[in-house]
Structure formats: structure tokens, C-alpha cells
N, C-alpha and C. Protein backbone atom coordinates (compact mmCIF):
# COMPACT_ATOMS: atom_id res chain seq x y z
N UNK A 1 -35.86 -1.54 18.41
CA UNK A 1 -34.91 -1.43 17.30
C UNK A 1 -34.96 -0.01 16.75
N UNK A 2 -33.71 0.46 16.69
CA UNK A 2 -33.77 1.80 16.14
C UNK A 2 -33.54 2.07 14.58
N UNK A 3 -34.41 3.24 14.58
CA UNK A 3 -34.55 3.23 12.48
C UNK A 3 -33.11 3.84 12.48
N UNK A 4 -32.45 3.67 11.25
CA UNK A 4 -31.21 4.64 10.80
C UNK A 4 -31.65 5.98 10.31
N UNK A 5 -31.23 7.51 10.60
CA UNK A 5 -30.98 8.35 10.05
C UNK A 5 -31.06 8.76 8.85
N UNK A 6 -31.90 9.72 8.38
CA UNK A 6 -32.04 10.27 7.18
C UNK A 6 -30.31 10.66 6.63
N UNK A 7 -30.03 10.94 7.55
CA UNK A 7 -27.97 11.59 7.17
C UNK A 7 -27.73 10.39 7.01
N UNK A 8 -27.68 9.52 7.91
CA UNK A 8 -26.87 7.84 7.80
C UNK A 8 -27.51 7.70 6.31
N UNK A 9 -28.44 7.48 6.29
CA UNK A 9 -28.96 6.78 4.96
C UNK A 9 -28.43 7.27 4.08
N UNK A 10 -28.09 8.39 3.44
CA UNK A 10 -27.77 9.27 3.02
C UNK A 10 -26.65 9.35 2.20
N UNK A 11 -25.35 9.13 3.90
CA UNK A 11 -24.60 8.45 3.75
C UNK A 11 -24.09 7.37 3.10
N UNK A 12 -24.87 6.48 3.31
CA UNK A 12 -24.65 4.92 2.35
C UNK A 12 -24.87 5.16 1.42
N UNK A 13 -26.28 5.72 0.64
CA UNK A 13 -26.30 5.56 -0.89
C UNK A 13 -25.39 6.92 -1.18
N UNK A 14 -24.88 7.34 -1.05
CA UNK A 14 -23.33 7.97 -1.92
C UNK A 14 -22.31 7.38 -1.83
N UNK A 15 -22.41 6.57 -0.66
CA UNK A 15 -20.90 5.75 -0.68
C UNK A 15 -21.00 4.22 -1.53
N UNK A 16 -22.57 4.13 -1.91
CA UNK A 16 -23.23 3.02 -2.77
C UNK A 16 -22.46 3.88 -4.28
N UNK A 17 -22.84 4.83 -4.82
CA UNK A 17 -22.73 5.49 -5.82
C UNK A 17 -21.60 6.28 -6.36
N UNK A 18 -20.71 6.43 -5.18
CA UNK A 18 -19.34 6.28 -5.15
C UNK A 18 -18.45 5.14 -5.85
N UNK A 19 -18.99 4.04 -5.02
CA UNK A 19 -18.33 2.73 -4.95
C UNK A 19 -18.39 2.42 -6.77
N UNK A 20 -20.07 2.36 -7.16
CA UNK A 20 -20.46 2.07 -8.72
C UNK A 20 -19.63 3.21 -9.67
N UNK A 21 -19.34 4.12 -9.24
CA UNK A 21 -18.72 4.85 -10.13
C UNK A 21 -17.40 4.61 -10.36
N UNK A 22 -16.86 4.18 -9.22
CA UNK A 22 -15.47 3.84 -8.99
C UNK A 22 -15.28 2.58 -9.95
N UNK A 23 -15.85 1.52 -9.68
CA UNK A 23 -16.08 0.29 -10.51
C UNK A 23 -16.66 0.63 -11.69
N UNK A 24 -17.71 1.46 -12.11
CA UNK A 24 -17.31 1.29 -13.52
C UNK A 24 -16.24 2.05 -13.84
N UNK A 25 -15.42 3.06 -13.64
CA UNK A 25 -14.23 3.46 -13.88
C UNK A 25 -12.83 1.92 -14.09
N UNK A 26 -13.06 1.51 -13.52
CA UNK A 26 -12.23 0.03 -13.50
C UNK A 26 -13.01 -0.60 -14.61
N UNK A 27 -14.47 -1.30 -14.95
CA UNK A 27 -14.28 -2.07 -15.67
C UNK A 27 -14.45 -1.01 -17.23
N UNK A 28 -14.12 0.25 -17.04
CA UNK A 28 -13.75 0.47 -18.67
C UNK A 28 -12.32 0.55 -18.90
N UNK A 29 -11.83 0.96 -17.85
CA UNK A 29 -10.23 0.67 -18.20
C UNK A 29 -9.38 -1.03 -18.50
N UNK A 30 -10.33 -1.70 -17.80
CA UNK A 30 -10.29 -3.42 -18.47
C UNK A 30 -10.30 -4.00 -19.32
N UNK A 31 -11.91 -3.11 -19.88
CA UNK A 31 -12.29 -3.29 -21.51
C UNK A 31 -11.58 -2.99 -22.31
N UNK A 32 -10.82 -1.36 -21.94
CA UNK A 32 -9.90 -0.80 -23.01
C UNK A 32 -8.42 -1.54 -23.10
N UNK A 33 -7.89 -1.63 -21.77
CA UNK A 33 -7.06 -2.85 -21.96
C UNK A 33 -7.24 -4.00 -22.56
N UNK A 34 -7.93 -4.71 -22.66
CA UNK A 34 -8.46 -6.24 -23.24
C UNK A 34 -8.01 -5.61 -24.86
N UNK A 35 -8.85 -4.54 -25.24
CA UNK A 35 -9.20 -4.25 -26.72
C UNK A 35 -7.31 -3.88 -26.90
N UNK A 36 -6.64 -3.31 -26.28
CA UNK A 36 -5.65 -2.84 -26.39
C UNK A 36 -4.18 -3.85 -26.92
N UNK A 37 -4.95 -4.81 -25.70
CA UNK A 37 -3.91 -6.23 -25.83
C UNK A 37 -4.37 -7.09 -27.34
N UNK A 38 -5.56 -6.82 -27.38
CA UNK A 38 -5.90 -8.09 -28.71
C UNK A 38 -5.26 -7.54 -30.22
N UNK A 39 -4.67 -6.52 -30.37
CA UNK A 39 -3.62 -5.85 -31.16
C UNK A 39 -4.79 -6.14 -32.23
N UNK A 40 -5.94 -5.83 -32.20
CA UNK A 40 -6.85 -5.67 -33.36
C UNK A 40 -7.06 -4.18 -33.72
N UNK A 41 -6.60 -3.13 -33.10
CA UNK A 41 -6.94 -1.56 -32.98
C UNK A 41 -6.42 -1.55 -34.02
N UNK A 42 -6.36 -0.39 -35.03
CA UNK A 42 -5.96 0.33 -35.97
C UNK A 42 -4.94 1.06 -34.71
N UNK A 43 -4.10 1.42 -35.28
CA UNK A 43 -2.89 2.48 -34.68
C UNK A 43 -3.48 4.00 -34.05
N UNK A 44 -4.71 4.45 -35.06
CA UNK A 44 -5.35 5.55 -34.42
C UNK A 44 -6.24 5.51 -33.73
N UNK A 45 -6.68 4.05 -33.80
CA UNK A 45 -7.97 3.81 -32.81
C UNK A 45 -7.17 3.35 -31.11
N UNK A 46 -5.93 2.69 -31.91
CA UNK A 46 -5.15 2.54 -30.46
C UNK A 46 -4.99 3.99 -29.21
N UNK A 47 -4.19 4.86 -30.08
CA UNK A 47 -4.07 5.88 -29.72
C UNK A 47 -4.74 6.65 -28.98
N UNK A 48 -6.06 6.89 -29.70
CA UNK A 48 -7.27 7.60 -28.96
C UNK A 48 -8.03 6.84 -27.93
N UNK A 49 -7.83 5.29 -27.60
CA UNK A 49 -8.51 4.67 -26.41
C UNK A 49 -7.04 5.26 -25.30
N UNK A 50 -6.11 4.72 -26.25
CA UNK A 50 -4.70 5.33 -24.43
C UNK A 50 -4.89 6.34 -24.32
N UNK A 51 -6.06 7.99 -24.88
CA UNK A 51 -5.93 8.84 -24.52
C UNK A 51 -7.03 8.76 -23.60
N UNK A 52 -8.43 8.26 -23.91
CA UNK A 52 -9.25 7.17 -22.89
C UNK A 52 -8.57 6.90 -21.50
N UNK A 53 -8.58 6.19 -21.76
CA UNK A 53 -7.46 5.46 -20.87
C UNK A 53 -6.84 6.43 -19.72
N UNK A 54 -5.86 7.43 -20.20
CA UNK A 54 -5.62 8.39 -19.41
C UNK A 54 -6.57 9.47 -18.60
N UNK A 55 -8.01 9.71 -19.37
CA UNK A 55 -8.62 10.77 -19.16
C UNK A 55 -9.99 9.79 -18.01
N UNK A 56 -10.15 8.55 -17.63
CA UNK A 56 -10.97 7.68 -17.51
C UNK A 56 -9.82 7.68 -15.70
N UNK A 57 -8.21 7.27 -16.01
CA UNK A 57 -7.78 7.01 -14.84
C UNK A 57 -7.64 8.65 -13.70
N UNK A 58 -7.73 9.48 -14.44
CA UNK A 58 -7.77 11.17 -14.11
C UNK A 58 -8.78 10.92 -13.14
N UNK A 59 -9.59 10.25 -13.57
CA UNK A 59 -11.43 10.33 -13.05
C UNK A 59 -11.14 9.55 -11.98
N UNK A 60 -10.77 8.44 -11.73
CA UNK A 60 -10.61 7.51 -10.89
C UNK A 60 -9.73 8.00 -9.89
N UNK A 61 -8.61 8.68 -10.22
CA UNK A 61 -7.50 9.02 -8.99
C UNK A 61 -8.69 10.32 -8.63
N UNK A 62 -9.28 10.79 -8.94
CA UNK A 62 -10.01 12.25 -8.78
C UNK A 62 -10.78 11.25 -7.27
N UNK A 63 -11.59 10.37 -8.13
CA UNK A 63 -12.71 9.41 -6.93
C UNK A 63 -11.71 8.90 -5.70
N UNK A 64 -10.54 8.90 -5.64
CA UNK A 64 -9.94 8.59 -4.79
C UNK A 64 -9.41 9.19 -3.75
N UNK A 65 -8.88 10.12 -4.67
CA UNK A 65 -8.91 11.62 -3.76
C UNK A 65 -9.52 11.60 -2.81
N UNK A 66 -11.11 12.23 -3.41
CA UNK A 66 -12.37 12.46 -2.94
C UNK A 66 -12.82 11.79 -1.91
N UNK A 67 -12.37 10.45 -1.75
CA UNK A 67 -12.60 8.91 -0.72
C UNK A 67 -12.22 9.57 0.40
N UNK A 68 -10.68 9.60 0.35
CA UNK A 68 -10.10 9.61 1.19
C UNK A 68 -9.82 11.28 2.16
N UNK A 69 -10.24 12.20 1.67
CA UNK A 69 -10.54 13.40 2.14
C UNK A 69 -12.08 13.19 3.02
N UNK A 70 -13.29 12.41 2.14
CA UNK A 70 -13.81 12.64 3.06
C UNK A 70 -13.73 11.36 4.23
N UNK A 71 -13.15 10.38 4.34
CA UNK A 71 -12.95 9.61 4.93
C UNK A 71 -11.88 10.25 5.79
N UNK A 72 -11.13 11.50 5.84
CA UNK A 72 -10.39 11.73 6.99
C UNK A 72 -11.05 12.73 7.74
N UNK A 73 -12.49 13.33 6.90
CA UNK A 73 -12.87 14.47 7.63
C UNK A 73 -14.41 13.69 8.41
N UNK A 74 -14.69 12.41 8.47
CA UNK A 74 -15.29 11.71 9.27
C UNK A 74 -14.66 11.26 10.31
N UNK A 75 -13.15 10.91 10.21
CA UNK A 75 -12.20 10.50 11.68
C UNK A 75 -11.98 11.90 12.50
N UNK A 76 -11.82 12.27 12.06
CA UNK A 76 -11.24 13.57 12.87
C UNK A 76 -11.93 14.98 12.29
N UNK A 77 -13.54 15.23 12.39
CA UNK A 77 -14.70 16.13 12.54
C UNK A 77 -13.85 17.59 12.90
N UNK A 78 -13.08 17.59 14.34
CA UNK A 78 -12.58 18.30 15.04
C UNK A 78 -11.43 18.75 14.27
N UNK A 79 -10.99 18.49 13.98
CA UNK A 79 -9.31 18.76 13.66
C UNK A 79 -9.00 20.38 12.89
N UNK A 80 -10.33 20.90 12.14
CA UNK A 80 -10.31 22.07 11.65
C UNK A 80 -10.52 23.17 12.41
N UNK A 81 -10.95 22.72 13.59
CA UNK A 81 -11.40 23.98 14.24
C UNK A 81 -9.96 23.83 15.58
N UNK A 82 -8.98 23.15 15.27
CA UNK A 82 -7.37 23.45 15.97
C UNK A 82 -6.81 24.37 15.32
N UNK A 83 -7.09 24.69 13.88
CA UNK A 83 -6.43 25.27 13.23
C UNK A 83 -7.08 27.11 13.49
């Protein structure tokens, strides 16, 4: 049986720590929704979570980005050195 790779390993716990970051990015935008819908906010407290809200989903499309760049530069390793 072969051990996995210090790189493999490596590998996983960032894509472990990825994943948790990603998810908590989701469950605060849930929370802030929930709080958002229960129309208990003050008008300025509303305000400043939708600015939350915006600056929380920034983060998340950022982690997504990030996914998927390096998830295309694991398919195709080669492809930079065509250029």
C-alpha cells in the first residue's frame, strides 16, 4: 500500500480549508438573510448587514474564482508553456 504525498496531502487540507471557508461564507450570508427577512432590523442595522452581505458575497465569488483557476491549471499543467 502506498503512503500519499507530502504535495497530495497538502493538497487536500487546502482544498479542506477552502471548502470551510467557502461554507462559512454561505452560512453567514443565511444568517444575515434570516435576520434580514424577520423585519426585526432597525433600518440602519438593515442597511449595514446588506452592506455585509455584499462585502461577505465579494469574498465568496473571490473563493470561486480562485477554485476554478486553480482547478483549470491542474487539467491542463501544460497549456502555459503553448503560449
Amino acid at each position: 500500500m502506498t503512503q500519499p504525498s507530502v504535495s497530495g496531502l497538502r493538497d487536500n487540507v487546502a482544498m479542506s480549508a477552502q471548502a470551510d471557508n467557502l461554507d462559512e461564507l454561505i452560512d453567514r450570508l443565511e444568517r444575515a438573510a434570516a435576520q434580514l427577512r424577520s423585519g426585526e432590523l432597525s433600518q440602519d442595522a438593515a442597511a449595514t448587514l446588506v452592506e455585509d452581505c455584499a462585502a461577505l458575497a465579494g469574498e465568496a465569488s473571490a473563493e470561486l474564482e480562485h477554485r476554478a483557476r486553480q482547478g483549470a491549471e491542474e487539467h491542463a499543467p501544460a497549456q502555459d508553456t503553448l503560449l
